[in-house]
Protein backbone atom coordinates (compact mmCIF):
# COMPACT_ATOMS: atom_id res chain seq x y z
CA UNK A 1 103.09 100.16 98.71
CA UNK A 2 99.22 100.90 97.77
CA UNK A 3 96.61 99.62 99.55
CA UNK A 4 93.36 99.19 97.90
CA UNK A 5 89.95 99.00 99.06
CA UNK A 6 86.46 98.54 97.26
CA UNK A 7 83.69 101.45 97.93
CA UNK A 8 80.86 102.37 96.14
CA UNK A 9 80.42 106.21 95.75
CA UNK A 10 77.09 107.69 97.47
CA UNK A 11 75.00 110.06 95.31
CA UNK A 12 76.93 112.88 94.90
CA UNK A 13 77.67 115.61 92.60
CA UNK A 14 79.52 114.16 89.28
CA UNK A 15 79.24 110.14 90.45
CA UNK A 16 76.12 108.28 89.65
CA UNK A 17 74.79 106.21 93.05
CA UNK A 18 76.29 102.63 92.84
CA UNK A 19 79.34 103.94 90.91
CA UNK A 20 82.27 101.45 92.12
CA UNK A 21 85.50 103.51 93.03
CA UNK A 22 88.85 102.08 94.07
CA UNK A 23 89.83 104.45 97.47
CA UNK A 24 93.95 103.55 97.60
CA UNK A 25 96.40 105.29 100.21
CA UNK A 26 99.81 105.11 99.14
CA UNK A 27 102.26 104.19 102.02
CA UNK A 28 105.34 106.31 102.38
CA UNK A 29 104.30 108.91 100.38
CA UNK A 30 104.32 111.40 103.27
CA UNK A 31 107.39 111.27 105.34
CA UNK A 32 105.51 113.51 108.03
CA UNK A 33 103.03 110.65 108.79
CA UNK A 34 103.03 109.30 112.36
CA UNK A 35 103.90 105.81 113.25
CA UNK A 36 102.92 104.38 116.63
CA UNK A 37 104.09 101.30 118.24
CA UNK A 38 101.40 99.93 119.90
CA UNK A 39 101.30 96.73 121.48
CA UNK A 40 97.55 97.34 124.28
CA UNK A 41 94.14 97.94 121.97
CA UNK A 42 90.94 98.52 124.16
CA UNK A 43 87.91 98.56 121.64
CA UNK A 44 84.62 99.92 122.86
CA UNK A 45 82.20 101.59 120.84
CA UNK A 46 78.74 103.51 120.93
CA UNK A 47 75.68 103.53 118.17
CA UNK A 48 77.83 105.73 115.91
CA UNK A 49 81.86 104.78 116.02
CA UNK A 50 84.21 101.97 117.10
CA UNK A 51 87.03 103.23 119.12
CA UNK A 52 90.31 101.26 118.93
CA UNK A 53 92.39 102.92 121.84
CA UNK A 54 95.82 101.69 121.59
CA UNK A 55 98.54 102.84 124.21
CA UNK A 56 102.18 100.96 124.87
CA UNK A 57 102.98 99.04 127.88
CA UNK A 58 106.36 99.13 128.94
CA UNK A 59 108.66 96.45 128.26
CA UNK A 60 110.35 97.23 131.83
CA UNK A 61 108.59 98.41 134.56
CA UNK A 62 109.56 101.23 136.60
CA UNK A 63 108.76 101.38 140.80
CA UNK A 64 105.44 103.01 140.19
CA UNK A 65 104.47 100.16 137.82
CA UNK A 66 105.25 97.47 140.05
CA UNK A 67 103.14 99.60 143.26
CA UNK A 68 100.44 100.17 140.74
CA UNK A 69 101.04 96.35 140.09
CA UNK A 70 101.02 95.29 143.83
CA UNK A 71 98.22 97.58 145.36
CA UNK A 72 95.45 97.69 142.99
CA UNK A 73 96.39 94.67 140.10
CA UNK A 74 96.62 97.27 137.05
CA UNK A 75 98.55 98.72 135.42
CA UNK A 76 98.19 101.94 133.97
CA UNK A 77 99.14 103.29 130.46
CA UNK A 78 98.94 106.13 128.72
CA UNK A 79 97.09 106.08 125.13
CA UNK A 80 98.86 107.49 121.99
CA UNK A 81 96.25 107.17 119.71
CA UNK A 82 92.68 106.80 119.43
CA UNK A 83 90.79 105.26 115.95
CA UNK A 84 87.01 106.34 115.36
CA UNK A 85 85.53 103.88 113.08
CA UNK A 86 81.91 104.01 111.60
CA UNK A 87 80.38 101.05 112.43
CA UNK A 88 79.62 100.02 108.27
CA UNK A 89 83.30 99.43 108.21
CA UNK A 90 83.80 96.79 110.64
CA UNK A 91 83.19 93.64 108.68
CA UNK A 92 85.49 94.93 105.83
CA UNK A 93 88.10 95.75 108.61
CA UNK A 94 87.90 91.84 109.86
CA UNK A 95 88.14 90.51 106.31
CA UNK A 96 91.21 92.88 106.06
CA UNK A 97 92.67 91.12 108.95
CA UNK A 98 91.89 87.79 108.59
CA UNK A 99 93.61 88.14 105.61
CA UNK A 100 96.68 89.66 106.59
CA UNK A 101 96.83 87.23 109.50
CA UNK A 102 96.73 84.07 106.92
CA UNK A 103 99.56 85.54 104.74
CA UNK A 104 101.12 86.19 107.84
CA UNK A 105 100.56 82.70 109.40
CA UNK A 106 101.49 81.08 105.57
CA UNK A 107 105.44 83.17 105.65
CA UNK A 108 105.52 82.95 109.71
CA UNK A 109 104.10 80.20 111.42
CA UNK A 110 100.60 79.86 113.05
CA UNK A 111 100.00 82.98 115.66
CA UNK A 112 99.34 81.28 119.43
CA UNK A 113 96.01 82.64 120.17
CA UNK A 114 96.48 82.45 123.82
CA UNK A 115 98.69 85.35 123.65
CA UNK A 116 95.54 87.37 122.42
């Protein structure tokens, strides 16, 4: 499945400033691309990038989860991926998702935000 989104190319060789382009990445094209289950995102960011750090929290926890749990009220996971996003992308990333949450919430049923 193709995924579209708008851009409009910069002034560089060949493309006229203001030119609008169509940037689409086809899904499952490349069987070697990794898939992550994620289901912890910390965001943070700095002047230049977002960072969406997403890691996995385990669905049982082992002895050193629960001490973690019981001493010091964490607990700790390791991160499997890490996202650098310029920040001129953000609002076109929330459209993205507000979107795909209302199709979601139209086949699905409403999300419960206290979950978040």
């Amino acid at each position: 499945m193709a995924r579209k989104l708008k851009k409009t190319a910069a002034n560089t060789k060949g493309t006229k400033a203001g030119t609008a382009v169509t940037v689409t990445a086809v899904m499952g094209a490349s069987a070697d691309l990794p898939f992550y289950y994620v289901n912890h995102i910390e965001i943070s960011h700095s002047h230049y990038e977002f960072a969406l750090t997403a890691g996995r929290a385990p669905a049982k926890l082992t002895e050193h989860n629960l001490r973690e749990i019981n001493e010091f009220h964490r607990l700790t996971i390791e991160p499997v991926i890490q996202l650098l996003i310029p920040p001129t992308v953000i609002p076109a990333l929330i459209r993205a998702l507000t979107i795909q949450q209302e199709s979601y919430e139209t086949t699905h049923g409403k999300l419960d935000k206290r979950d978040a």
